[in-house]
Protein backbone atom coordinates (compact mmCIF):
# COMPACT_ATOMS: atom_id res chain seq x y z
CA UNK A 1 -34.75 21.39 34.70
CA UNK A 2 -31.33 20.16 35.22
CA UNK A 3 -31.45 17.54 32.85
CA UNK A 4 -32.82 20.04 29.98
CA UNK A 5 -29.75 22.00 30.84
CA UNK A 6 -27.41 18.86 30.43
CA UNK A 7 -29.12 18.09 27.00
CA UNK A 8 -28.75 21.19 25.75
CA UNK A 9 -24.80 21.56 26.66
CA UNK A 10 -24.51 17.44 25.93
CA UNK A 11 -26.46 17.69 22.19
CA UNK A 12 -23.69 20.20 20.64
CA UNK A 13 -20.83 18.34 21.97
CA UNK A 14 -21.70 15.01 20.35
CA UNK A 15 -22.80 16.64 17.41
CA UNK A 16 -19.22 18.01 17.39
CA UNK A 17 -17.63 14.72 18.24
CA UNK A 18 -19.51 12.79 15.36
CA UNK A 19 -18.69 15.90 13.17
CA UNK A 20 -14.83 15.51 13.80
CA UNK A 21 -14.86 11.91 13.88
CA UNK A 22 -16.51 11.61 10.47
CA UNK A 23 -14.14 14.47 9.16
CA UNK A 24 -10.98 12.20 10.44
CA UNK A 25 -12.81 8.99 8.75
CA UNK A 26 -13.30 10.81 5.50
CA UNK A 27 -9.77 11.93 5.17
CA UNK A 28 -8.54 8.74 4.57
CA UNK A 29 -7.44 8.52 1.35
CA UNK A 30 -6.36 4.81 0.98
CA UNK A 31 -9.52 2.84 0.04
CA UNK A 32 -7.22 -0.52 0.61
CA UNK A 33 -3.98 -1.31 1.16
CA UNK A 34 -2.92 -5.22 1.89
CA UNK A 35 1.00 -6.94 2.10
CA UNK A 36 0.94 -9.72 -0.55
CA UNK A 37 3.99 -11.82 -2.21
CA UNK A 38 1.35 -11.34 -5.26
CA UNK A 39 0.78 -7.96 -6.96
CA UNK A 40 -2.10 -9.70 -8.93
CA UNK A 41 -3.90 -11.13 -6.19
CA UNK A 42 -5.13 -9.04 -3.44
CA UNK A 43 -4.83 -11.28 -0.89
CA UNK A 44 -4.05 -9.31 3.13
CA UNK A 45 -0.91 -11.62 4.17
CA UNK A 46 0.45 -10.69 8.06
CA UNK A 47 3.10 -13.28 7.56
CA UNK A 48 5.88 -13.84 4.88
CA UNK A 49 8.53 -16.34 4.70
CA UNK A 50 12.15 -15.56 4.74
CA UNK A 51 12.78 -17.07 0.94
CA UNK A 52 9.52 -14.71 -0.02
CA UNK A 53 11.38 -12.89 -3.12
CA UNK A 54 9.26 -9.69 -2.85
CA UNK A 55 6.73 -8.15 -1.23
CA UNK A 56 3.89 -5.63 -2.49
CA UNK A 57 1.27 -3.44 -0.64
CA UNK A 58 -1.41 -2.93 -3.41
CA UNK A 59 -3.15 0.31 -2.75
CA UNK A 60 -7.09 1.64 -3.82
CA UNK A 61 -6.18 5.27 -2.86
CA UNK A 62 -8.93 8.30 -4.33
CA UNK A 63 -7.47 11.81 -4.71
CA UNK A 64 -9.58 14.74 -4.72
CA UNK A 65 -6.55 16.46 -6.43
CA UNK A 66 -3.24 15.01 -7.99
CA UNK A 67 -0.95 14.07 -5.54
CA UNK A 68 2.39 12.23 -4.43
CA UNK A 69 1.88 8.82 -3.00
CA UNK A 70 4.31 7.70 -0.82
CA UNK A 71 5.84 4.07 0.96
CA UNK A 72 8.22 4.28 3.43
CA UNK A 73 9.42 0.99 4.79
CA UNK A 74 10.25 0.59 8.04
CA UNK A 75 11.56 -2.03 10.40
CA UNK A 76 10.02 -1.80 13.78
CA UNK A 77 11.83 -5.19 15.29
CA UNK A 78 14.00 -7.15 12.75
CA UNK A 79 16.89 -8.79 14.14
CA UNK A 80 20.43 -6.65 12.81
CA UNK A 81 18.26 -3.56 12.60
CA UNK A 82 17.82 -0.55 15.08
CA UNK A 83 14.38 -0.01 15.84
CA UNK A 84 11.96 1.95 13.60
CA UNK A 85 14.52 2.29 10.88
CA UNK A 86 13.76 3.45 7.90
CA UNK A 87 15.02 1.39 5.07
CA UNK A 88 13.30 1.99 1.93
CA UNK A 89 10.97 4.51 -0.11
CA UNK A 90 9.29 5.51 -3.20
CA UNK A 91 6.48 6.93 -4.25
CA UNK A 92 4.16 7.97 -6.81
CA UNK A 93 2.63 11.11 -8.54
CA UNK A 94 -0.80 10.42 -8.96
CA UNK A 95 -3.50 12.40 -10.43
CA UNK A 96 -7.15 12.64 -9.03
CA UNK A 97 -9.47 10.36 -9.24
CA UNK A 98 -9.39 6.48 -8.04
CA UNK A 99 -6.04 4.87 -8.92
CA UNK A 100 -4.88 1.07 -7.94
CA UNK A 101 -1.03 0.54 -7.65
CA UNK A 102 1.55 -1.22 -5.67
CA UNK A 103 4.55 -0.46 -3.87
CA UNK A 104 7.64 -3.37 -3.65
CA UNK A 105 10.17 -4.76 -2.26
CA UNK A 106 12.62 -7.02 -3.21
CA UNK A 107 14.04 -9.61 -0.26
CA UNK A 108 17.50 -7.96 0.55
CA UNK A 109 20.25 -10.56 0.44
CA UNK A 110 19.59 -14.44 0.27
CA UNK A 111 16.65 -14.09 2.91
CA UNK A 112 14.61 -11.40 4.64
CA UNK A 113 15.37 -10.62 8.29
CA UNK A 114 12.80 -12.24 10.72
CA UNK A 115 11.21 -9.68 12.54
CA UNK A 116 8.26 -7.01 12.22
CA UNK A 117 8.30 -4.52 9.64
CA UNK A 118 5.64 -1.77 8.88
CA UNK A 119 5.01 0.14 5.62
CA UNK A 120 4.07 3.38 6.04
CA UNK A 121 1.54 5.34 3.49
CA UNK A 122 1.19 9.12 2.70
CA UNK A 123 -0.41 11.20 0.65
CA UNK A 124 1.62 13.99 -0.18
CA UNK A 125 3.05 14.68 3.30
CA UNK A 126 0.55 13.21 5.57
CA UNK A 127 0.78 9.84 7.10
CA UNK A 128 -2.70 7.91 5.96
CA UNK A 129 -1.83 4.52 7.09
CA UNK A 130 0.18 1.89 7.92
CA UNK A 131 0.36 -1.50 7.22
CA UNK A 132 1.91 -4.24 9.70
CA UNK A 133 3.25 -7.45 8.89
CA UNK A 134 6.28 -10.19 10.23
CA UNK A 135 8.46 -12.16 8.77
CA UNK A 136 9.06 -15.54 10.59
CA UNK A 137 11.60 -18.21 10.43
């Protein structure tokens, strides 16, 4: 008898869980998003060189609506930088549908600071994801 009371209380909570969990999963806006020093080639790099003149994150992204899209770049340990500083943004006015695009940047100076950097993607206001990568000497 116990156990048929457990099922019962145990059934609806999962069935919540999955719920939520699938609603989080299908929220997600950005189909793909990869760092490359190629806009034409999607091609995930986690490493760039110092020399590497730009770098892109090409985007999938599907909008149920027209929306902004959104890059803010972000250094989370690059030597001469304070942590998690912003230092670089644009974005995007997209309309709905499925859309591919890119978001650059260009190396600042005569080399890019080794350290890790992150690019962060929204839609509208709402973080979606982030992208990691390094840059190593």
């Amino acid at each position: 008898m116990s156990s048929l009371r457990f099922s019962r209380v145990l059934g609806p909570v999962a069935a919540a869980l999955l719920l939520l969990a699938g609603a989080a999963w299908a929220d997600s806006k950005f189909e793909l998003a990869v760092a490359t020093d190629n806009k034409d080639v999607i091609s995930q790099h986690d490493s760039f060189a110092p020399s590497t003149a730009r770098i892109y994150v090409v985007y999938k992204v599907t909008l149920p609506k027209a929306s902004r899209v959104r890059a803010a770049w972000i250094t989370e340990k690059v030597e001469g930088y304070q942590e998690n500083q912003k230092f670089n943004e644009s974005n995007s006015n997209v309309e709905a549908g499925t859309f591919m695009g890119a978001f650059s940047n260009g190396r600042p100076g005569s080399a890019w600071p080794p350290g890790a950097y992150r690019v962060d993607l929204y839609v509208n206001d709402g973080l979606d994801r982030s992208i990691r990568f390094k840059v190593t000497k």
